[in-house]
Protein backbone atom coordinates (compact mmCIF):
# COMPACT_ATOMS: atom_id res chain seq x y z
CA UNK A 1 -6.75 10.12 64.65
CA UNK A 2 -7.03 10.18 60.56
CA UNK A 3 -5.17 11.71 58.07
CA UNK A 4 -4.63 11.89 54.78
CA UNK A 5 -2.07 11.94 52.18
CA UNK A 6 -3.52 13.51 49.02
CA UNK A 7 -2.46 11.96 45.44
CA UNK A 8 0.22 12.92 43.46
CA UNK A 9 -0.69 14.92 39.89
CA UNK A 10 0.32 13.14 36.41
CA UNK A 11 4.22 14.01 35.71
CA UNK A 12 4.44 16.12 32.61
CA UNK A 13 5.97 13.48 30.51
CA UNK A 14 2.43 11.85 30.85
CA UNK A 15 3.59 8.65 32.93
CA UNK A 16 1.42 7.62 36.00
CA UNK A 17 3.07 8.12 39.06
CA UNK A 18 4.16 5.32 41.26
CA UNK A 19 1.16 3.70 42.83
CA UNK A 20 1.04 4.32 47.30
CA UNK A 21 0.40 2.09 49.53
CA UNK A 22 -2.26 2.74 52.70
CA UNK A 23 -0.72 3.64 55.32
CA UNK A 24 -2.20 3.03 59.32
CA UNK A 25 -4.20 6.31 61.82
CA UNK A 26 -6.91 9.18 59.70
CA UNK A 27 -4.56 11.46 57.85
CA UNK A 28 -4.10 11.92 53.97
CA UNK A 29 -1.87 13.71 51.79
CA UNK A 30 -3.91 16.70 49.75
CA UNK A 31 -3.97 16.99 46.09
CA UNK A 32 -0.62 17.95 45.18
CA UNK A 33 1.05 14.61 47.08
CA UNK A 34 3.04 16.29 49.75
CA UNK A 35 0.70 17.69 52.23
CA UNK A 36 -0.93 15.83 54.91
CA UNK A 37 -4.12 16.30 56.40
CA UNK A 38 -5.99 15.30 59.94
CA UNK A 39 -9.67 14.86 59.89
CA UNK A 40 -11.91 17.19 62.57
CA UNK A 41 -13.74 14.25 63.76
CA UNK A 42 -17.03 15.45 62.09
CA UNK A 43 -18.35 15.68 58.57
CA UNK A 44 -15.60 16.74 56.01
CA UNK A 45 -13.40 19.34 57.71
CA UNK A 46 -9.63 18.84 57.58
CA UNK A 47 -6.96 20.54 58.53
CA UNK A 48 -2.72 20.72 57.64
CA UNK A 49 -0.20 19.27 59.96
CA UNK A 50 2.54 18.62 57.61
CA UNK A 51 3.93 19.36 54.70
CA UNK A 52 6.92 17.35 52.33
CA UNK A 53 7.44 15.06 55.58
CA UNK A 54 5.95 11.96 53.53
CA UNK A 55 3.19 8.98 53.63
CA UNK A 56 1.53 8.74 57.84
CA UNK A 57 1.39 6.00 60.14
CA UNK A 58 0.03 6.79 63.23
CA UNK A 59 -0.66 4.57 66.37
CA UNK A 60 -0.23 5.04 70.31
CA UNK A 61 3.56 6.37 70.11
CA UNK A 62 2.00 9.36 67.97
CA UNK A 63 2.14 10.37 64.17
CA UNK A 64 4.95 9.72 61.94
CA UNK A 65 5.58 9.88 58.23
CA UNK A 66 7.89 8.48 55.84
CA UNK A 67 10.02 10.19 53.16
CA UNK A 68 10.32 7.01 50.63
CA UNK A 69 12.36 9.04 48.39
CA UNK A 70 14.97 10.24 51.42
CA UNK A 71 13.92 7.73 53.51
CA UNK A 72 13.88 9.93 56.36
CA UNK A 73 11.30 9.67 59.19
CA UNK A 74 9.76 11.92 61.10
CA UNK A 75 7.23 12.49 64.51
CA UNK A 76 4.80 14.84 64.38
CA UNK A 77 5.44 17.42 67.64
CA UNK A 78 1.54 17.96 68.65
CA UNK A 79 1.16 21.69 66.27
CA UNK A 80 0.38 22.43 62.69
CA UNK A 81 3.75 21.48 60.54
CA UNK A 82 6.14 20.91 63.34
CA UNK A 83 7.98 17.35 62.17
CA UNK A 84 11.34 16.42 64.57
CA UNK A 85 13.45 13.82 62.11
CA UNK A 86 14.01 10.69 63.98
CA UNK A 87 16.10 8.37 62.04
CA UNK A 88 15.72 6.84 58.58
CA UNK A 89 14.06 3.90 57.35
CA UNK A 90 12.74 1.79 54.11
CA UNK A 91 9.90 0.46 55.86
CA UNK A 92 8.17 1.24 59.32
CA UNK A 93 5.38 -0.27 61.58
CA UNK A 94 3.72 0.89 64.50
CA UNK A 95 2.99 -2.37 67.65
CA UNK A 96 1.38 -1.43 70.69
CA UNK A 97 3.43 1.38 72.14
CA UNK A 98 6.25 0.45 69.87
CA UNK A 99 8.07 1.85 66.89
CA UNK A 100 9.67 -0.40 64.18
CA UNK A 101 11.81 0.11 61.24
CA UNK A 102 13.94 -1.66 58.69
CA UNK A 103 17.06 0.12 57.96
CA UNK A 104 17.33 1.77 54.66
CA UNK A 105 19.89 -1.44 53.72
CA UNK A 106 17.45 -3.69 54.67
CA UNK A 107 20.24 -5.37 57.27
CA UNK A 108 18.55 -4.54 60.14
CA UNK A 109 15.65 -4.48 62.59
CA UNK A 110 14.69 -1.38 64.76
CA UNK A 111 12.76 -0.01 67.93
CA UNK A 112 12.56 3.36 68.28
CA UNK A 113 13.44 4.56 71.75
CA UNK A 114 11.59 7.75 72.38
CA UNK A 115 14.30 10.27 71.33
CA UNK A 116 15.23 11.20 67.92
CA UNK A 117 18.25 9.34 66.47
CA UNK A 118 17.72 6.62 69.17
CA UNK A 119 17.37 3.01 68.10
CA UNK A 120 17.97 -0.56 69.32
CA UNK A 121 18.94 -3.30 67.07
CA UNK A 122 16.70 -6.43 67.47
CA UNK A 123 17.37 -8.12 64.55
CA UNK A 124 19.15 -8.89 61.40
CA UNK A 125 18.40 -8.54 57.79
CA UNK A 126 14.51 -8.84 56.61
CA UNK A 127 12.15 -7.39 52.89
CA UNK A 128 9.77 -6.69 55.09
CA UNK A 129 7.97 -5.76 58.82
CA UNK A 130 4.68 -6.62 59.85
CA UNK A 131 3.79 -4.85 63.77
CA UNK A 132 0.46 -4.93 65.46
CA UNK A 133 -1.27 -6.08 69.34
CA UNK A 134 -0.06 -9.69 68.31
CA UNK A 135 3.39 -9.03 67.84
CA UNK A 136 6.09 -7.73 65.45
CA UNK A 137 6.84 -10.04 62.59
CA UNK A 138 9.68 -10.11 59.63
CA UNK A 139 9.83 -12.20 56.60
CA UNK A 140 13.31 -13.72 56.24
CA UNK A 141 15.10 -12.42 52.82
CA UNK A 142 16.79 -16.23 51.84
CA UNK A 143 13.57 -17.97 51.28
CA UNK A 144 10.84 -15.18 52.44
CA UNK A 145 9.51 -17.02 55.38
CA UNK A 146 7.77 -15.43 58.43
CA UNK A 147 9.46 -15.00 61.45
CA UNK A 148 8.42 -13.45 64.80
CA UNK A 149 9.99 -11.44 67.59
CA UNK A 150 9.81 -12.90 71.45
CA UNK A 151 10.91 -9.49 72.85
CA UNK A 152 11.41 -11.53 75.97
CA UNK A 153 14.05 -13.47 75.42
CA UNK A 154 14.78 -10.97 72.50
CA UNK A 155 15.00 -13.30 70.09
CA UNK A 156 13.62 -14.39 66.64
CA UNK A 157 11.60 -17.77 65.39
CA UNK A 158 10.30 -18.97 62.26
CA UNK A 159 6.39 -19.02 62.68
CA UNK A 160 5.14 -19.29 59.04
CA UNK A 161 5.79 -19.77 55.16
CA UNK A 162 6.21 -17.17 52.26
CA UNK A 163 2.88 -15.46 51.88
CA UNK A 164 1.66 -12.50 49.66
CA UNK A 165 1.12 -10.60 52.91
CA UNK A 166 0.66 -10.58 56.24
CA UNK A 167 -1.64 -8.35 58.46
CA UNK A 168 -1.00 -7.98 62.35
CA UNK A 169 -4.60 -7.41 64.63
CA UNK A 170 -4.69 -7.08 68.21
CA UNK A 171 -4.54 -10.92 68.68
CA UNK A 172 -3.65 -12.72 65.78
CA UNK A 173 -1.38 -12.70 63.08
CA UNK A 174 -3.12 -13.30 59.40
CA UNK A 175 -1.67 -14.24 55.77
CA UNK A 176 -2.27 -14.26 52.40
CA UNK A 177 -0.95 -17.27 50.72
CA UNK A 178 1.12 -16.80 47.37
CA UNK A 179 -1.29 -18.09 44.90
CA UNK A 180 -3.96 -15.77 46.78
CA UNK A 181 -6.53 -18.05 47.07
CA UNK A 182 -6.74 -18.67 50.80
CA UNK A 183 -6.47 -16.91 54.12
CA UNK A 184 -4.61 -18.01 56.71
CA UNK A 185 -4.56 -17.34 60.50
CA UNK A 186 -1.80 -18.34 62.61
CA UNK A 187 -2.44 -20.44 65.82
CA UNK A 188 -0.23 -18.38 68.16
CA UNK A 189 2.10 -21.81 68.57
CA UNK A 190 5.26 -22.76 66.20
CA UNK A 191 3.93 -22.78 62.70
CA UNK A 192 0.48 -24.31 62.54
CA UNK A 193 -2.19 -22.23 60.48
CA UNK A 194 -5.38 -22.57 59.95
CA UNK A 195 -7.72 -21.40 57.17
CA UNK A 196 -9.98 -18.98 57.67
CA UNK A 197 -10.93 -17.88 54.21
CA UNK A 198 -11.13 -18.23 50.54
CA UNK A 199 -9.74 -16.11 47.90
CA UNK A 200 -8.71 -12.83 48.17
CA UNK A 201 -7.38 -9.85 46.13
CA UNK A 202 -5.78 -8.24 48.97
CA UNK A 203 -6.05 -8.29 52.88
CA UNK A 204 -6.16 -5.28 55.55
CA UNK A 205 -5.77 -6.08 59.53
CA UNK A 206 -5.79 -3.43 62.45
CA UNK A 207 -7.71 -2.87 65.75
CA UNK A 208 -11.21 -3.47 63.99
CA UNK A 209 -10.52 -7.07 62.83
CA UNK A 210 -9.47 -8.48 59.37
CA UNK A 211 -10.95 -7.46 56.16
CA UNK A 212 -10.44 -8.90 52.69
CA UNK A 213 -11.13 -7.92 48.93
CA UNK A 214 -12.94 -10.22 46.77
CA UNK A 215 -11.33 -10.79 43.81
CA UNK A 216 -14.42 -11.04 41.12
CA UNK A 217 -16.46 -8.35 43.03
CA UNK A 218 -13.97 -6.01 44.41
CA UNK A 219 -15.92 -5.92 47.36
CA UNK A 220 -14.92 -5.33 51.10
CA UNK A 221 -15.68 -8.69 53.66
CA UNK A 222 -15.14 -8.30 57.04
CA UNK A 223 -14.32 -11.74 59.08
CA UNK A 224 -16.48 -12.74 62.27
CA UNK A 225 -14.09 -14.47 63.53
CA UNK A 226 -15.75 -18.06 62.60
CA UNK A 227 -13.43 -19.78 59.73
CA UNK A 228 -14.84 -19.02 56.56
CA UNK A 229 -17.71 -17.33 57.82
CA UNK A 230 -17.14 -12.96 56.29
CA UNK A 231 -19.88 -10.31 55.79
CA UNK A 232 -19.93 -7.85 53.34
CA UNK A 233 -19.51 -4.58 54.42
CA UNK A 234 -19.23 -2.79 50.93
CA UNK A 235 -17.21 -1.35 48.26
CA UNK A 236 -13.28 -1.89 49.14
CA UNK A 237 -12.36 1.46 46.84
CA UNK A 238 -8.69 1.58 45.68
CA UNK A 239 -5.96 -0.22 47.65
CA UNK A 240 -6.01 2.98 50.28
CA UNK A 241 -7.84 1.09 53.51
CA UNK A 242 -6.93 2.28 56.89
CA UNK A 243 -8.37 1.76 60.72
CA UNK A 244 -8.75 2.57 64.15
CA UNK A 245 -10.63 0.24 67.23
CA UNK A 246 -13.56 2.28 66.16
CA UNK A 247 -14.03 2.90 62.13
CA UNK A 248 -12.58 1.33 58.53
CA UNK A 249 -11.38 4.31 56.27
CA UNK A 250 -11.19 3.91 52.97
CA UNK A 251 -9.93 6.51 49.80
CA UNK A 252 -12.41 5.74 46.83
CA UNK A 253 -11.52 3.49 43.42
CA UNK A 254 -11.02 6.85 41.60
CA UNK A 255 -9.36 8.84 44.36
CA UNK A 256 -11.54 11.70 44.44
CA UNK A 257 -13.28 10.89 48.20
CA UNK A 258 -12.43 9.45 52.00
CA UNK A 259 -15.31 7.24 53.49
CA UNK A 260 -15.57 6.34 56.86
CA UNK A 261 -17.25 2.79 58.22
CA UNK A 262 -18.42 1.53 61.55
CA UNK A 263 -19.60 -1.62 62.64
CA UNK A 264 -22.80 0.06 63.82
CA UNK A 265 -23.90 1.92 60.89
CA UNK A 266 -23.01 2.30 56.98
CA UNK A 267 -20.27 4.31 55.22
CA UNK A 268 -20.25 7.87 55.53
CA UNK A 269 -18.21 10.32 52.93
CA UNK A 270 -15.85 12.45 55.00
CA UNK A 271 -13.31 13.84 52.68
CA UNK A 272 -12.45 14.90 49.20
CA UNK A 273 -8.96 13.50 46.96
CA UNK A 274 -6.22 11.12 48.99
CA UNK A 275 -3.46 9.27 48.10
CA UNK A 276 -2.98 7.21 51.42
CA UNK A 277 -4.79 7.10 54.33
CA UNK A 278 -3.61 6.57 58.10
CA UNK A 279 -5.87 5.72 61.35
CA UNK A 280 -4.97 4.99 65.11
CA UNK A 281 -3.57 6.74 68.33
């Protein structure tokens, strides 16, 4: 599923609005910033599901969106612009069948249980989450190191250094290192990381694999999953990437379009303006 999140206009005092983060399954906000929008399927044809509810995520426990003014977050019920609240957050990420959020204080780790207003605590303070197939992940606020969650024994483990970000596919864990000049994946095993790539301007990870930005080109590389070893797959557009097990999504550099990408053919327009993008479920 894909939707959109269209961008916000220019304030009247002339002052750029905040810049948005991508946000995962496709769905985009439309051109006045508060309405999102699912893609058909086929050619450019979307249609409203929500409206004022805030930036998607979507993934196999359904379609949410985030208020990051309120901080409120919300599921989407199935039907055109019906939104049940379900708790509030400052960050959320979507693992497997799982739901995560980081309390509004930052203080503490969530899972979603199903029902609105019904979370479990399973862990302590973090800046930020990081969920995918490999794993939830949390980067510590003393000294910003990784740590990840053994659901298992329910408990937490330092697996990694400070990064500039971290990506979650459906096997491995990836970084960013601060300096931005190498990527990193993690071995699965205590803290040992191996390089798998150069330098980067940004990473994106999901159910297709890992991409990167190249910093001089601005280009989009996707990794073959030999160390060092990417192909380039195209123009990476603005910093709006999103994916599903089947297709990259992108918003363009200038906002105006959605493109769509598949590893067995090239990029296709599908869309018009976004703001943020969302793929999975």
């Amino acid at each position: 599923m894909v939707s959109l999140r269209a961008p916000t206009p220019p304030r009247r005092s002339g002052r750029p609005p905040p810049p948005r983060q991508a946000r995962r399954g496709p769905r985009t906000p439309s051109t006045d910033g508060s309405t999102l929008l699912r893609w058909s399927g086929s050619g450019d044809t979307w249609s409203t599901i929500g409206t004022g509810v805030g930036a998607p995520y979507a993934g196999k426990p359904g379609v949410f969106a985030l208020d990051e003014k309120t901080g409120n977050v919300s599921r989407y019920n199935g039907t055109p612009n019906s939104w049940t609240r379900i708790g509030t957050a400052s960050e959320i990420a979507i693992g497997g069948s799982s739901l995560y959020a980081l309390t509004p204080a930052r203080d503490k780790v969530l899972r979603w249980n199903g029902q609105a207003g019904s979370w479990t605590t399973i862990g302590g303070p973090a800046n930020h989450i990081y969920a995918g197939g490999a794993g939830l992940f949390a980067t510590e606020p003393a000294h910003g190191h990784l740590i990840g969650y053994d659901s298992a024994k329910k408990t937490w483990t330092r697996v990694g250094n400070p990064g500039a970000h971290f990506v979650v596919g459906p096997r491995h864990l990836y970084g960013l290192n601060p300096a931005r000049d190498l990527v990193w994946q993690w071995s699965g095993s205590g803290d040992k990381w191996d390089v798998i790539g150069g330098p980067a301007r940004a990473i994106h990870g999901g159910e297709l694999g890992l991409f990167a930005v190249n910093p001089q080109t601005g280009r989009l590389w996707q990794y073959t999953g030999e160390p060092n070893v990417w192909a380039d797959i195209g123009d990476s557009g603005g910093a709006a990437v999103a994916m599903d097990d089947r297709a990259l999504y992108r918003v363009a550099a200038d906002g105006k379009s959605v493109w769509r990408w598949s590893p067995a053919g090239d990029w296709s327009r599908i869309g018009g303006p976004a703001a943020a993008i969302a793929a999975g479920g």
